[in-house]
N, C-alpha and C. Protein backbone atom coordinates (compact mmCIF):
# COMPACT_ATOMS: atom_id res chain seq x y z
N UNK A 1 125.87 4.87 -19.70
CA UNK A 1 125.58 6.23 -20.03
C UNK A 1 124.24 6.61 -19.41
N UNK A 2 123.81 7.61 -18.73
CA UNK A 2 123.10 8.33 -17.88
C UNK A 2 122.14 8.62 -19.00
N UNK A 3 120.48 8.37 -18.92
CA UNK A 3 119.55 9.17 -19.36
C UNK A 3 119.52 10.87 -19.70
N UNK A 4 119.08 11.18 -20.42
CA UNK A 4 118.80 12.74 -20.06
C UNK A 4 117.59 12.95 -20.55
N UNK A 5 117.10 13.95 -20.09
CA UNK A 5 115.93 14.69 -20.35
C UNK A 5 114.33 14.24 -18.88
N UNK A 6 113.45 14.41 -19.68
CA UNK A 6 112.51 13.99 -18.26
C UNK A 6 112.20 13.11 -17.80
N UNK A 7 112.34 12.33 -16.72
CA UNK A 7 112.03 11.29 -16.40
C UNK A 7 110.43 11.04 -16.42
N UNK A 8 110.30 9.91 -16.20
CA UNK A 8 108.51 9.35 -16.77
C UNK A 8 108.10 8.48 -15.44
N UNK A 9 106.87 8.35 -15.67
CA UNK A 9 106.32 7.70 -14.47
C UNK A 9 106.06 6.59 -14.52
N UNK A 10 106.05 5.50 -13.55
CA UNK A 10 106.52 4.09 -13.76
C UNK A 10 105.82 3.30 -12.72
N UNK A 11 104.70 2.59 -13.29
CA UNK A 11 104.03 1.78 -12.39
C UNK A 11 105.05 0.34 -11.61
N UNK A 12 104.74 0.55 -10.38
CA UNK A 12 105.90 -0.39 -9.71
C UNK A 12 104.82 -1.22 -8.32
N UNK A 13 105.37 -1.90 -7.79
CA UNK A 13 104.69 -2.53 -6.60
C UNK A 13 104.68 -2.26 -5.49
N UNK A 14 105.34 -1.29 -5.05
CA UNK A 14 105.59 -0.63 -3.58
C UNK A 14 106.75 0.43 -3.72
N UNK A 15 106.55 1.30 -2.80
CA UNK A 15 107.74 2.42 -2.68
C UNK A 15 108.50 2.91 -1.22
N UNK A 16 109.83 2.97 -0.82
CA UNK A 16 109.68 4.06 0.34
C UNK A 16 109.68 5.57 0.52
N UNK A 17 109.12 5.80 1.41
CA UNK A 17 109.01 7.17 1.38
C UNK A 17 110.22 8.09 2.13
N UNK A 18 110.63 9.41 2.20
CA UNK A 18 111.38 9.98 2.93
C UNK A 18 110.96 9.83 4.22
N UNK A 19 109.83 9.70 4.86
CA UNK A 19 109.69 9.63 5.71
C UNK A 19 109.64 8.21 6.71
N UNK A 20 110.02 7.07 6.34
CA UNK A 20 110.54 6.16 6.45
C UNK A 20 109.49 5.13 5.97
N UNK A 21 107.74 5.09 5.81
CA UNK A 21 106.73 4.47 6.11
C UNK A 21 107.14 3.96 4.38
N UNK A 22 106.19 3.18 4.26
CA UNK A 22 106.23 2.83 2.78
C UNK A 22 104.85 2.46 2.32
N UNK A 23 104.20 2.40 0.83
CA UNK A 23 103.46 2.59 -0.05
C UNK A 23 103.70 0.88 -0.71
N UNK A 24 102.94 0.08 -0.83
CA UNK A 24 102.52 -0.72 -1.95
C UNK A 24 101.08 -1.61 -2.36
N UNK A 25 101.12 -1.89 -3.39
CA UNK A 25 99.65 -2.40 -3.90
C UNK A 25 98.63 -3.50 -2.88
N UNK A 26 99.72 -3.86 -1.76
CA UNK A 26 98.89 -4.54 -0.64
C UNK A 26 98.59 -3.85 0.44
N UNK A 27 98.17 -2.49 0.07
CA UNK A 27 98.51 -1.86 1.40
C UNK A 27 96.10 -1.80 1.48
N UNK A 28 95.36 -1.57 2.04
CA UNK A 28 93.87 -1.70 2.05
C UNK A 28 93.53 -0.31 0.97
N UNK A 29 92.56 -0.88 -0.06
CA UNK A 29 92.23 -0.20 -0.56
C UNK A 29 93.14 0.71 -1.76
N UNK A 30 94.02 0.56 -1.86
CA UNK A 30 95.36 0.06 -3.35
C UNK A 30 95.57 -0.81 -4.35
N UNK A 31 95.35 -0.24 -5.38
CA UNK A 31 95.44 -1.12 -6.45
C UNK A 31 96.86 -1.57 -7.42
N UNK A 32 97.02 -0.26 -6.85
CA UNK A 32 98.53 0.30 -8.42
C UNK A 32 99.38 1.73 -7.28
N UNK A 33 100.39 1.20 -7.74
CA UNK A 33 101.37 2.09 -6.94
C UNK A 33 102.28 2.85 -7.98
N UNK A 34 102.19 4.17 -8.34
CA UNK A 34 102.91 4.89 -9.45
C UNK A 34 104.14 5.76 -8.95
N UNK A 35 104.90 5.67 -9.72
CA UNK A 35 105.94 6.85 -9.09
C UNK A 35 105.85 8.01 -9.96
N UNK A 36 106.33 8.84 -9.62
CA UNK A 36 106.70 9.98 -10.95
C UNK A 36 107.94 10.82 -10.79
N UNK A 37 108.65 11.14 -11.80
CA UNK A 37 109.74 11.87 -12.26
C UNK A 37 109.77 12.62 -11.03
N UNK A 38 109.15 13.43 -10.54
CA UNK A 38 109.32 14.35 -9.26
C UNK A 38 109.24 13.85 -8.21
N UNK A 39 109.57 12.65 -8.25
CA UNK A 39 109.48 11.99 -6.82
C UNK A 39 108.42 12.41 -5.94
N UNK A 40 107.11 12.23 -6.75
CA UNK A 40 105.52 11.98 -6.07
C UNK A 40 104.89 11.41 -6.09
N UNK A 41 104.01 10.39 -5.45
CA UNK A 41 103.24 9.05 -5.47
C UNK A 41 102.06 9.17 -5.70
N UNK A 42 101.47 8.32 -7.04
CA UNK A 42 100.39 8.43 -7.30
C UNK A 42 99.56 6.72 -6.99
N UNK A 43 98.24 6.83 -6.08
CA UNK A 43 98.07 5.99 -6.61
C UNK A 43 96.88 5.58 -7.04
N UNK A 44 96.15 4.28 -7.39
CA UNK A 44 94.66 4.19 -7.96
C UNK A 44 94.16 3.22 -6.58
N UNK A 45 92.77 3.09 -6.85
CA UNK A 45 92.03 2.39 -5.75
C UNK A 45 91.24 1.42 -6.61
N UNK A 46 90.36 1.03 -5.68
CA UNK A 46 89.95 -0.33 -6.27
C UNK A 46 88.41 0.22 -7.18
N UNK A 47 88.07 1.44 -7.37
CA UNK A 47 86.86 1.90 -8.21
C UNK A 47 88.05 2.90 -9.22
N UNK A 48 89.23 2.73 -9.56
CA UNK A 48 89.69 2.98 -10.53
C UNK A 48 90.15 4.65 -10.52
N UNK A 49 90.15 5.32 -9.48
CA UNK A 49 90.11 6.82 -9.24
C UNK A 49 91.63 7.18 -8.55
N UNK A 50 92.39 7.55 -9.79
CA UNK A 50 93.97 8.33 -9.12
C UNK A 50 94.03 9.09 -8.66
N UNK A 51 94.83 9.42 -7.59
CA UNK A 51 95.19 10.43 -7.08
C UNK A 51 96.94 10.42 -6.36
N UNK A 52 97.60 11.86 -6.24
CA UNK A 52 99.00 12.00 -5.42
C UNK A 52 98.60 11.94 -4.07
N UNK A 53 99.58 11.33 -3.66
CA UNK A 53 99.86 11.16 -2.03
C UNK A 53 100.13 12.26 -1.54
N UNK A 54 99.33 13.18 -0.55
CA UNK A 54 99.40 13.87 -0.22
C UNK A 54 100.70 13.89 0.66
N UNK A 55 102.28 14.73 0.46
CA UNK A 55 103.15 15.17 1.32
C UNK A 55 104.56 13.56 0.85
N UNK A 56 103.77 12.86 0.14
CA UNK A 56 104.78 11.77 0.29
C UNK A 56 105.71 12.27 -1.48
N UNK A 57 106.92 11.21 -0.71
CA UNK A 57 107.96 11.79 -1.54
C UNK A 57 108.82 10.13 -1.82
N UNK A 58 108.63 9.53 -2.85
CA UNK A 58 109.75 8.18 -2.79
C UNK A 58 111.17 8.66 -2.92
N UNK A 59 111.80 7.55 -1.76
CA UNK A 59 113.21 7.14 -2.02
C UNK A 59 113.85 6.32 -2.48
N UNK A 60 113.06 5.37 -2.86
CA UNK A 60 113.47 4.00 -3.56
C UNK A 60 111.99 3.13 -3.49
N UNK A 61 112.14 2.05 -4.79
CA UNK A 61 110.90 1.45 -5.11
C UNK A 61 111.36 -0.07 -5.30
N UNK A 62 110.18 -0.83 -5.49
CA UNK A 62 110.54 -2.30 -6.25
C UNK A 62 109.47 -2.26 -7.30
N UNK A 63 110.56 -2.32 -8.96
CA UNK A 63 109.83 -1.99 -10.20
C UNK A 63 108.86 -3.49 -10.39
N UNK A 64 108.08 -3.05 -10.88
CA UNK A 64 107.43 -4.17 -11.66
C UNK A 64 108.31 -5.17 -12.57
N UNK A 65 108.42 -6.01 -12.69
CA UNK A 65 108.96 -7.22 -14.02
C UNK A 65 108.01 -7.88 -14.28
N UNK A 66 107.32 -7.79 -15.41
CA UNK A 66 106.26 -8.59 -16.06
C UNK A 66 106.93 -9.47 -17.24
């Protein structure tokens, strides 16, 4: 059975983007790789300061399993 309502944002380890390049926590200067419900990438740096990826859009991710 299918979720409903808003999707939530979900810290994960890397993402791709529509534009084919991809996003993850080994990338220089990345700490945390976030997705969000609107398919927009947030991420943190290594002095702790979030921000969206400017223009990027995920198409698929690899979630965290802790």
């Amino acid at each position: 059975m299918a979720r409903k309502g808003v999707k939530r944002s979900i810290q994960v380890w890397g993402c791709d983007l529509e534009d084919g390049t991809k996003i993850t926590n080994n990338d220089e200067g990345i700490v945390s790789v976030i997705v969000n419900g609107d398919r927009t990438v947030t991420v943190t740096d290594s002095s702790n300061n979030e921000k969206i990826v400017e223009g990027a859009r995920w198409v698929s991710y690899v979630p965290r399993q802790n």
